[in-house]
Protein backbone atom coordinates (compact mmCIF):
# COMPACT_ATOMS: atom_id res chain seq x y z
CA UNK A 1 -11.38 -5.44 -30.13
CA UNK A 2 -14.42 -4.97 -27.61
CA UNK A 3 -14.83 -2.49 -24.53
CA UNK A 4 -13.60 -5.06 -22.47
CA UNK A 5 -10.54 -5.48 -23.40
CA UNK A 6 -9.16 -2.14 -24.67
CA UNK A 7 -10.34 -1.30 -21.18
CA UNK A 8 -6.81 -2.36 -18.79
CA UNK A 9 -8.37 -3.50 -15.30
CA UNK A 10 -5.83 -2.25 -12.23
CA UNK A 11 -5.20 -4.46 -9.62
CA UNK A 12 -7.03 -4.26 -6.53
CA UNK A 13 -4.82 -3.11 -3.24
CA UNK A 14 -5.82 -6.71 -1.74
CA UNK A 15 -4.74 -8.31 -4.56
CA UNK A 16 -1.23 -6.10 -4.49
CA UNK A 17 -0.50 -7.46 -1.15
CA UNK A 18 -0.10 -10.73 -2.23
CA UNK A 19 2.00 -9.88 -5.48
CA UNK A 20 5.63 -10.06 -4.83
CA UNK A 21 7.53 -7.09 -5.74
CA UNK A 22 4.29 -4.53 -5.74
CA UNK A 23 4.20 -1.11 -5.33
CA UNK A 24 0.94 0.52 -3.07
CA UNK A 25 0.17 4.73 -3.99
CA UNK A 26 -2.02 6.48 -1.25
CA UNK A 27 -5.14 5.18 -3.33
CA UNK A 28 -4.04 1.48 -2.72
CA UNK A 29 -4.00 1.79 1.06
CA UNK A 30 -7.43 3.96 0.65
CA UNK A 31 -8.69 1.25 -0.80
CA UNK A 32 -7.62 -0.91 2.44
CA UNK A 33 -9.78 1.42 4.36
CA UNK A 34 -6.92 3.19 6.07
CA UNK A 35 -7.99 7.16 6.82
CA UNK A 36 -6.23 10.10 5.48
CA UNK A 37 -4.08 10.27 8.78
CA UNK A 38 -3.11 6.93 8.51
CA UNK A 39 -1.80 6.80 4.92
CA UNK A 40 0.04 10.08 5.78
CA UNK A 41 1.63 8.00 8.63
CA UNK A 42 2.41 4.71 6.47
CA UNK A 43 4.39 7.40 4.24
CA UNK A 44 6.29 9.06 7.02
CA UNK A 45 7.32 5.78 8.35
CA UNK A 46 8.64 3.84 5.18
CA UNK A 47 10.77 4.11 2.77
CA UNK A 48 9.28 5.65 0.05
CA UNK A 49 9.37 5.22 -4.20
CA UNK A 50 9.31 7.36 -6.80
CA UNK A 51 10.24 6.53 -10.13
CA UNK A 52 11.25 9.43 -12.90
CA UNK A 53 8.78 10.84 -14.66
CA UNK A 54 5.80 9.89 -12.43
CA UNK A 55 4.67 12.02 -9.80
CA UNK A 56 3.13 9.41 -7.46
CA UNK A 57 5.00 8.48 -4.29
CA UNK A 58 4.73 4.81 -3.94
CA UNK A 59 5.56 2.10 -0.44
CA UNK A 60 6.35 -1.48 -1.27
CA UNK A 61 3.74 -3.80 -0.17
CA UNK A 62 5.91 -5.97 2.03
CA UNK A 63 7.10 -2.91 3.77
CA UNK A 64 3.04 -2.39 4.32
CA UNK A 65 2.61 -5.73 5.53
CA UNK A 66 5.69 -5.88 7.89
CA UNK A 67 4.82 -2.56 9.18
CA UNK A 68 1.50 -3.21 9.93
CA UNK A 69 2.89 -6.92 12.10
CA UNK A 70 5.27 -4.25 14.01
CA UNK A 71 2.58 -2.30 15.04
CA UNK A 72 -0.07 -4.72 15.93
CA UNK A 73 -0.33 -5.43 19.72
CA UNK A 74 -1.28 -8.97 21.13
CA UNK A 75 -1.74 -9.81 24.89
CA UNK A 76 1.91 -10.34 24.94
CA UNK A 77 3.00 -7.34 23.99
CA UNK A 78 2.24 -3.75 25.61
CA UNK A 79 1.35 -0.85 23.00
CA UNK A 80 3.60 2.35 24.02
């Protein structure tokens, strides 16, 4: 067995949001180029996962993606 593939390759956060079903850790949305703020806000706001015996909080990705249409403001709509 070579380097290669002993070697498990993550998915990307990109990838994740078109996955049904995925899970997104602080990294993931890091990786989406949201600030330190941001991600702490993201957590605040949904619901969040953590399975036993891991220590990582995880948000489902189509919680993400629905939050992020909620909260994006078009001529039509007026931000608060």
């Amino acid at each position: 067995m070579s380097e290669g593939e002993r070697t498990r390759v993550q998915p990307r956060a990109p990838e994740l949001l078109r996955t049904p079903g995925a899970l997104l850790t602080r990294t993931h949305l890091r990786e989406l180029g949201l600030e330190r703020r941001a991600v702490d806000a993201v957590f605040r706001t949904l619901p969040i996962v953590v399975l036993p015996g891991y220590s990582r909080p995880m948000v489902r990705a189509e919680d993400y993606l629905a939050l992020v249409k909620r909260s994006t403001y078009h001529d039509d709509r007026v931000r608060p």
